[in-house]
Structures are given as structure tokens and as C-alpha cells.
PDB file of N, CA and C in Angstrom:
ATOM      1  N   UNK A   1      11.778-102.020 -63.589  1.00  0.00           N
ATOM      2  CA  UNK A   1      11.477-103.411 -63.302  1.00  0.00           C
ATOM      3  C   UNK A   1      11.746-104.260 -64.548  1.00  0.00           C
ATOM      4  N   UNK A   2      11.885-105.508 -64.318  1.00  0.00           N
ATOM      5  CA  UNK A   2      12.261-106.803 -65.661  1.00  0.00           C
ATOM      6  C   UNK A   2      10.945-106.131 -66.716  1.00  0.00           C
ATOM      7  N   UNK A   3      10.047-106.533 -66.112  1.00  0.00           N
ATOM      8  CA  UNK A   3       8.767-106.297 -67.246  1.00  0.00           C
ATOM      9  C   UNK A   3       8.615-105.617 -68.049  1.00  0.00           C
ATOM     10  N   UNK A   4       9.054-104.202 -67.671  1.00  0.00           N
ATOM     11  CA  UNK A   4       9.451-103.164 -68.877  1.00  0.00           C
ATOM     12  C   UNK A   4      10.654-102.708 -69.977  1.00  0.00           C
ATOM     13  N   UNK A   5      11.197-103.714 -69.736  1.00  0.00           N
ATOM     14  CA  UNK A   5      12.599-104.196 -70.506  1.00  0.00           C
ATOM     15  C   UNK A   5      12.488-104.943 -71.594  1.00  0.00           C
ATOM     16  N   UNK A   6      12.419-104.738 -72.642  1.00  0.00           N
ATOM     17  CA  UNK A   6      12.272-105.758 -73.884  1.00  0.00           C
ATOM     18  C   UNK A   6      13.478-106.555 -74.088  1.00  0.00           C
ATOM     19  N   UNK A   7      14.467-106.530 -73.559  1.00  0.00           N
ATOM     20  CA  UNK A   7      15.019-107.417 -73.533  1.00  0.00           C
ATOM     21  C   UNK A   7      15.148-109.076 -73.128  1.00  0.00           C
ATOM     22  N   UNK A   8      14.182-109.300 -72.616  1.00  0.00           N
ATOM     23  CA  UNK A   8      13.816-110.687 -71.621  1.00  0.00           C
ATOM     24  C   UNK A   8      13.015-111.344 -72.982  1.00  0.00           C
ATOM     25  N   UNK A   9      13.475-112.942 -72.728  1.00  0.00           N
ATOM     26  CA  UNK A   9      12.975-113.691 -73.804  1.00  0.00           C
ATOM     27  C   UNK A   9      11.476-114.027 -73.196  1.00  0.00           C
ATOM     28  N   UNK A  10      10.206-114.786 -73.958  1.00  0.00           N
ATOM     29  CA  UNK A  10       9.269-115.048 -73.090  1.00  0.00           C
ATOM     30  C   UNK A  10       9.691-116.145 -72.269  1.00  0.00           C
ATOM     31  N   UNK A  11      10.365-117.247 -72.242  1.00  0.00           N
ATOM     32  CA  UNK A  11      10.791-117.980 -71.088  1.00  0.00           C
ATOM     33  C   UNK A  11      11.490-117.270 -69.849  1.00  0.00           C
ATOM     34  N   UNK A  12      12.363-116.458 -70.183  1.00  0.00           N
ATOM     35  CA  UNK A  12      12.396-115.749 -69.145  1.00  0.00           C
ATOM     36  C   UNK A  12      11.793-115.083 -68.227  1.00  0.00           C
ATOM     37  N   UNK A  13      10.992-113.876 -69.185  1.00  0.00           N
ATOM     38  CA  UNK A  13       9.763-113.635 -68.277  1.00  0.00           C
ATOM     39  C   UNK A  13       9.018-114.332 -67.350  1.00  0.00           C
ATOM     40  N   UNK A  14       8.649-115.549 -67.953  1.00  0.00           N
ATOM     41  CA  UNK A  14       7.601-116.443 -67.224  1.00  0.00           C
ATOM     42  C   UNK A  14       8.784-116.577 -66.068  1.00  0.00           C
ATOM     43  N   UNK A  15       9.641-117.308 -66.191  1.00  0.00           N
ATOM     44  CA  UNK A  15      10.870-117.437 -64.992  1.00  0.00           C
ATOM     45  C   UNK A  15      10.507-116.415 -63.905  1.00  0.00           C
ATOM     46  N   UNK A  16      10.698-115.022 -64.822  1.00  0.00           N
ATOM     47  CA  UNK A  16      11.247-114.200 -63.571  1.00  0.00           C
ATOM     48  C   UNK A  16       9.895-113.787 -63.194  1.00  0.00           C
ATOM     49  N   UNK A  17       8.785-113.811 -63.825  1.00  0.00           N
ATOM     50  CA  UNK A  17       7.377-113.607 -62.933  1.00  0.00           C
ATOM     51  C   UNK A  17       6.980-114.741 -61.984  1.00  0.00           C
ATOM     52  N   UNK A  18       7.294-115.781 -62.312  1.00  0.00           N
ATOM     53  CA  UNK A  18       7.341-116.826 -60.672  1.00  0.00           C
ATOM     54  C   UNK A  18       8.146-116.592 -59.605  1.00  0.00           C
ATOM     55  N   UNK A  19       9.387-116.105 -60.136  1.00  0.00           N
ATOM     56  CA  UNK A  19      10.253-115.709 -58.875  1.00  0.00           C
ATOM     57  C   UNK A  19       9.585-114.905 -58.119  1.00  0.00           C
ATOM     58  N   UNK A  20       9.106-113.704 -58.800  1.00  0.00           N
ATOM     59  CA  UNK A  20       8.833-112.142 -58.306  1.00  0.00           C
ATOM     60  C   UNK A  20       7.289-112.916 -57.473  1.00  0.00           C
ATOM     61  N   UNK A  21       6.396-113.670 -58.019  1.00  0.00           N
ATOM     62  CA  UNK A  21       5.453-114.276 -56.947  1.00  0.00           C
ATOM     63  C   UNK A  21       5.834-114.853 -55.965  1.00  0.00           C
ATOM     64  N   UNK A  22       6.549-115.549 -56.229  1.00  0.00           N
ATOM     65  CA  UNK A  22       7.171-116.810 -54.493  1.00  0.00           C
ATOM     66  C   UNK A  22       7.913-115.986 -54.124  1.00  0.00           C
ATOM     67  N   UNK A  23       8.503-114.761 -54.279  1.00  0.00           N
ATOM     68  CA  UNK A  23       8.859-113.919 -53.289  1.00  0.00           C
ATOM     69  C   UNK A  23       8.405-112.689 -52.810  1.00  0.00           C
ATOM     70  N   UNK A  24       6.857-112.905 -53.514  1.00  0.00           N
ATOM     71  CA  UNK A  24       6.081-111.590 -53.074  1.00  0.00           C
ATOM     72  C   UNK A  24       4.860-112.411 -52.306  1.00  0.00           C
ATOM     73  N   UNK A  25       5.148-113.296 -51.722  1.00  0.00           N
ATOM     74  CA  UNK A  25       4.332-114.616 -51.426  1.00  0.00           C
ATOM     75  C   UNK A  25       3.469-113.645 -50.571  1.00  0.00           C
ATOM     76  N   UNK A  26       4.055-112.937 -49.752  1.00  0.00           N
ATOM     77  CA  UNK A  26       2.924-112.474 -48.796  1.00  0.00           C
ATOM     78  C   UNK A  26       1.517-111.638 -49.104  1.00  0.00           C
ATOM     79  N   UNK A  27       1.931-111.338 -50.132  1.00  0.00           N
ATOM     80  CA  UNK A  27       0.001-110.554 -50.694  1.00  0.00           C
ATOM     81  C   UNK A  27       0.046-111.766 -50.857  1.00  0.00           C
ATOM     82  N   UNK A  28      -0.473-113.555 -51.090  1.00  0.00           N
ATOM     83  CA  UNK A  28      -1.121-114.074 -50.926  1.00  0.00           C
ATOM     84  C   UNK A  28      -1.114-115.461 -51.436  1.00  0.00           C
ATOM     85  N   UNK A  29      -1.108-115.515 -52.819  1.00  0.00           N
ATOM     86  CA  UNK A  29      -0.501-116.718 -53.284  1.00  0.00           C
ATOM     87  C   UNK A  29       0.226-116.711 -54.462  1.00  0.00           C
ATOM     88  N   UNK A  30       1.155-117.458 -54.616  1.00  0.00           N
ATOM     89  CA  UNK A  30       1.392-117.629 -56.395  1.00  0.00           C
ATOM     90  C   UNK A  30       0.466-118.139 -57.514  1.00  0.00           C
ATOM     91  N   UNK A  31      -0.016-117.124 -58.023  1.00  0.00           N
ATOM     92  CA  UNK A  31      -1.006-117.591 -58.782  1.00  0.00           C
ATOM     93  C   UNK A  31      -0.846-118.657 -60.076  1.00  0.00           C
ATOM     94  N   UNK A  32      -1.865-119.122 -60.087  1.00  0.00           N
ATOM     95  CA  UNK A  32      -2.063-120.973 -61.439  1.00  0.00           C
ATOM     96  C   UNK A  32      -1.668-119.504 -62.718  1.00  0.00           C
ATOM     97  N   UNK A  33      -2.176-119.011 -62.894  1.00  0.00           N
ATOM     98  CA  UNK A  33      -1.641-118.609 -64.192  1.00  0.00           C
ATOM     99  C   UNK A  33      -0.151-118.129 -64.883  1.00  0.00           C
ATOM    100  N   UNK A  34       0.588-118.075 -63.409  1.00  0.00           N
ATOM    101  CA  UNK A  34       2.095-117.620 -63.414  1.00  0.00           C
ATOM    102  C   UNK A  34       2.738-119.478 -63.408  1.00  0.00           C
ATOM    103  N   UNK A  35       1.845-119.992 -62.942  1.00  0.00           N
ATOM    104  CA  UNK A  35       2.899-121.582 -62.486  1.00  0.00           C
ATOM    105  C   UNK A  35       2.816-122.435 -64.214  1.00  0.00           C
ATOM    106  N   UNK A  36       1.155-121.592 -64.767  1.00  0.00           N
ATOM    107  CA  UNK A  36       0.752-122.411 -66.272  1.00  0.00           C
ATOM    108  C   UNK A  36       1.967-121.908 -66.887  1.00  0.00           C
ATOM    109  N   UNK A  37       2.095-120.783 -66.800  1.00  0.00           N
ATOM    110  CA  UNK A  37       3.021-119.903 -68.395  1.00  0.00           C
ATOM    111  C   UNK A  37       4.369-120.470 -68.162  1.00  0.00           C
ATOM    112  N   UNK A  38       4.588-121.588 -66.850  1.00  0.00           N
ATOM    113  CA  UNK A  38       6.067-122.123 -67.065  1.00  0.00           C
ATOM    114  C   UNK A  38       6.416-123.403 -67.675  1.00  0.00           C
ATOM    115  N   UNK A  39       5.238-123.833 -67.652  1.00  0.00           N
ATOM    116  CA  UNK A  39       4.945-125.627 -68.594  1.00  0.00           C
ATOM    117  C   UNK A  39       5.482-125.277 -69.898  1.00  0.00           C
ATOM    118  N   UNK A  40       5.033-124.270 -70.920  1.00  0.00           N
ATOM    119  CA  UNK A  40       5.756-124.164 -72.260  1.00  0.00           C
ATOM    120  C   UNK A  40       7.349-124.242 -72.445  1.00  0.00           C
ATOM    121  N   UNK A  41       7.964-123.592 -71.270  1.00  0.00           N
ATOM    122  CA  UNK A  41       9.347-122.871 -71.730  1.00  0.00           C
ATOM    123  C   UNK A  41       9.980-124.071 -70.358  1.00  0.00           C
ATOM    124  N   UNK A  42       9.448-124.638 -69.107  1.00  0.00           N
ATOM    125  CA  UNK A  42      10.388-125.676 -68.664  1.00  0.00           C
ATOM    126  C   UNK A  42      10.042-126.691 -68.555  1.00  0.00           C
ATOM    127  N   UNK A  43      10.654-127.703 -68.191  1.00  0.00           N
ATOM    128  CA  UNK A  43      10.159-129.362 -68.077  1.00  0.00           C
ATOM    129  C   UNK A  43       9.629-129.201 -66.380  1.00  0.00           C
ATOM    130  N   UNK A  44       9.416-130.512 -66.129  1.00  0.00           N
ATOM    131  CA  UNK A  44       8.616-130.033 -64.723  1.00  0.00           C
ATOM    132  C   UNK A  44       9.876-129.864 -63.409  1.00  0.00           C
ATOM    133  N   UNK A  45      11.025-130.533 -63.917  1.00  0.00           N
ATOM    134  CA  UNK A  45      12.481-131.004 -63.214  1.00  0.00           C
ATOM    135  C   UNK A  45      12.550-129.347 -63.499  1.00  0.00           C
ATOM    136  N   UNK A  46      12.656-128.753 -64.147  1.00  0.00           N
ATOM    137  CA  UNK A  46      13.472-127.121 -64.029  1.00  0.00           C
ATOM    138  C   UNK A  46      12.085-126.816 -63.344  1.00  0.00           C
ATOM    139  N   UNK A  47      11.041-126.512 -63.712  1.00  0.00           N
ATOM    140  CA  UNK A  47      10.103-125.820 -63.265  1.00  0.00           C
ATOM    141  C   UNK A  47      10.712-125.808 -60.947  1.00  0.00           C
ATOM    142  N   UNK A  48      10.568-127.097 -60.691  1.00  0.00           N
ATOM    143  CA  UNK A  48      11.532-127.723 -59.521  1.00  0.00           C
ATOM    144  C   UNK A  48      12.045-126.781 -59.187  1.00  0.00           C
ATOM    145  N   UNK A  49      13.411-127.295 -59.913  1.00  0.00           N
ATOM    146  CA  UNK A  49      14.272-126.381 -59.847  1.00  0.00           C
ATOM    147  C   UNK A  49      14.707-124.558 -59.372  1.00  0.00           C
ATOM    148  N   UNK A  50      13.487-124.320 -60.245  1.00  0.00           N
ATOM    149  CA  UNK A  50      13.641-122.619 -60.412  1.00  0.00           C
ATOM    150  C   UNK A  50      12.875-122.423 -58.902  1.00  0.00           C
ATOM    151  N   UNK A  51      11.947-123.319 -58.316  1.00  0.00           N
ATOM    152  CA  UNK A  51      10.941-122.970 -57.463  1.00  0.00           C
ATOM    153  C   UNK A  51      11.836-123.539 -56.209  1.00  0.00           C
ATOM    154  N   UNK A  52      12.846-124.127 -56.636  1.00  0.00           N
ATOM    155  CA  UNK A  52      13.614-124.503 -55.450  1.00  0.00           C
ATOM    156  C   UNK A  52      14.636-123.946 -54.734  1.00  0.00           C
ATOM    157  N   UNK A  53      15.242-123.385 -56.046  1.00  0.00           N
ATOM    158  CA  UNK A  53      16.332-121.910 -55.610  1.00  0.00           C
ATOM    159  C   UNK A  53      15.850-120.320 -55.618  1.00  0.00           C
ATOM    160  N   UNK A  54      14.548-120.251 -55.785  1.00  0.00           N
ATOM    161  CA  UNK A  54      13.776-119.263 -55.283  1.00  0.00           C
ATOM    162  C   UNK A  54      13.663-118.881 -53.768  1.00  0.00           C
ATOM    163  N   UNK A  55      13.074-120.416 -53.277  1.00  0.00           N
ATOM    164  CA  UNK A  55      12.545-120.366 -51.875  1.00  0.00           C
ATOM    165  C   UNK A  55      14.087-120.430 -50.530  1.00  0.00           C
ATOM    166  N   UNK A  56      14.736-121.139 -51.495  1.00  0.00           N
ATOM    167  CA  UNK A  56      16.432-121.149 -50.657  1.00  0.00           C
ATOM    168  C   UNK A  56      17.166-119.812 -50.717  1.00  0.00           C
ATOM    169  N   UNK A  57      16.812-118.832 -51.551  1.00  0.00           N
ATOM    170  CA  UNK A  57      17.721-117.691 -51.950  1.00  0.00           C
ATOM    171  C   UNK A  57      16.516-116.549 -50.999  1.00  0.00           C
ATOM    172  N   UNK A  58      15.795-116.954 -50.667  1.00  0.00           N
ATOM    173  CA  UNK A  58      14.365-115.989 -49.933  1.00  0.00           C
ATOM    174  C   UNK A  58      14.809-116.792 -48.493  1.00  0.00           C
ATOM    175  N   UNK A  59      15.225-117.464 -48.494  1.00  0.00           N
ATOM    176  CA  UNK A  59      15.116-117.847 -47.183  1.00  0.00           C
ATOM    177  C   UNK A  59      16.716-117.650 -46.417  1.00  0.00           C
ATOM    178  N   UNK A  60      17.719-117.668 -47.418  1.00  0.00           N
ATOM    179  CA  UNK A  60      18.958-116.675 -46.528  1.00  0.00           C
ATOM    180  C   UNK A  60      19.025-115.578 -46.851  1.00  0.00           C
ATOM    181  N   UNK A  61      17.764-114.750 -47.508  1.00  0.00           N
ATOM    182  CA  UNK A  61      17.875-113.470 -47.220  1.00  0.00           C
ATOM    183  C   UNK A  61      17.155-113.157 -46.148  1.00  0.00           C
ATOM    184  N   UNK A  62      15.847-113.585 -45.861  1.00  0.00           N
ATOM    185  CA  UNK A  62      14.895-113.381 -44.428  1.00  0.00           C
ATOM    186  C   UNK A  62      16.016-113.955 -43.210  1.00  0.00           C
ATOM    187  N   UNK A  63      17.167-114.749 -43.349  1.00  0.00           N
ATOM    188  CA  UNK A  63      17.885-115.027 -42.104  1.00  0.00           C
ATOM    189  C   UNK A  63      19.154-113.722 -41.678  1.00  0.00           C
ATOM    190  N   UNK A  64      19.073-113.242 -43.374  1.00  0.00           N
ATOM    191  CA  UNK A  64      20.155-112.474 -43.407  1.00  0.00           C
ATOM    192  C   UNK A  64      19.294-110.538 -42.370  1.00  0.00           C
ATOM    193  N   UNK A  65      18.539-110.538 -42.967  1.00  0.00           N
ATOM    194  CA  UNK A  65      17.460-109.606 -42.251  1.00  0.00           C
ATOM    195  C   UNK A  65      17.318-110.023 -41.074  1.00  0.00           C
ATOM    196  N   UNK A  66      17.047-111.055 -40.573  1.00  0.00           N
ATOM    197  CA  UNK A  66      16.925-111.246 -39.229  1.00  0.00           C
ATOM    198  C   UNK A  66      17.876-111.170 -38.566  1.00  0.00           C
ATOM    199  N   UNK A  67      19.073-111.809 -38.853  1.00  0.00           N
ATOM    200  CA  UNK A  67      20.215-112.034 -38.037  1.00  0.00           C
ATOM    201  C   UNK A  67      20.879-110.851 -37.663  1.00  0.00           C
ATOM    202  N   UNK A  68      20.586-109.649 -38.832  1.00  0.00           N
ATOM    203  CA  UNK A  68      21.680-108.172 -38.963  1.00  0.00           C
ATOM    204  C   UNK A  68      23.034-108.593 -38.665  1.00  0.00           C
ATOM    205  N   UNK A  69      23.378-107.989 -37.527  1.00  0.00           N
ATOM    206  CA  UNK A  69      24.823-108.244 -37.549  1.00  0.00           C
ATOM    207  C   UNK A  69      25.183-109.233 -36.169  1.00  0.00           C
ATOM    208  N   UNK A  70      23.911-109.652 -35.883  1.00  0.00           N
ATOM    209  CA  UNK A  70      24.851-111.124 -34.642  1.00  0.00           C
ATOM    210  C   UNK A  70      25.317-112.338 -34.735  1.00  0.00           C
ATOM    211  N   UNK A  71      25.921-112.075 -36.452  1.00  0.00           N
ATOM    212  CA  UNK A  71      26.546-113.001 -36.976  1.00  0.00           C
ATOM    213  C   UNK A  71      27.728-112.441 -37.461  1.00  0.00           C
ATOM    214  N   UNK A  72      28.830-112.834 -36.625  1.00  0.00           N
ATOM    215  CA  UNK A  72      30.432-111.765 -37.602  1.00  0.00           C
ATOM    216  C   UNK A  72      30.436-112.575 -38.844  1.00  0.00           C
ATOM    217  N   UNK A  73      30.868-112.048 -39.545  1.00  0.00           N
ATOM    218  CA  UNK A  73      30.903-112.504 -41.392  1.00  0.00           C
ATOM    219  C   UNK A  73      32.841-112.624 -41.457  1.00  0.00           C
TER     220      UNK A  73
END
């Protein structure tokens, strides 16, 4: 997993631990302490941002799962 990789800067991390919440949405919520640790490292326009192509990139994959193949590609 990212987390055990020392390679990730701490802005990143924080990044990719909001992703990994808004797309693990279903245990329950994205928690205030994952949304705090993104105020240091983005402005509130990226913070947006990151939370915006999260929920768009989760949402043609749940169409892509749904649809299987009754969509020719």
C-alpha cells in the first residue's frame, strides 16, 4: 500500500489518504482529520479539486462495474 512506501512526500500522503477515504466512503465517512491534514499542503481550490476528480474517477469506475460489457468499447 502508498503508506508503507517512504517514498511519498507529506502532501502527498495527505492527498492520497483523502482519496483512499472518499473512495472507501462506504465504512462510513471521510473523516475531519484526513480533510484537516489537507489545509497545510493545498489551497481550498486544489483541496476542490482533488475531491472533485476523486468522486468523478469513482464514479466511472462504479458505471464501469455496473455496465460490464453492455457497453461495446
Amino acid at each position: 500500500m502508498w503508506y508503507e512506501s517512504p517514498f511519498f512526500s507529506p502532501r502527498e500522503r495527505a492527498a492520497l489518504a483523502w482519496v483512499e477515504a472518499l473512495t472507501n466512503i462506504q465504512q462510513g465517512h471521510a473523516p475531519n482529520e484526513l480533510f484537516d491534514a489537507l489545509k497545510p499542503h493545498f489551497s481550498e481550490q486544489e483541496i476542490v479539486e482533488i475531491t472533485f476528480a476523486t468522486a468523478n474517477m469513482n464514479a466511472w469506475n462504479r458505471m464501469g462495474i455496473g455496465m460490464r460489457n453492455v457497453i461495446p468499447v
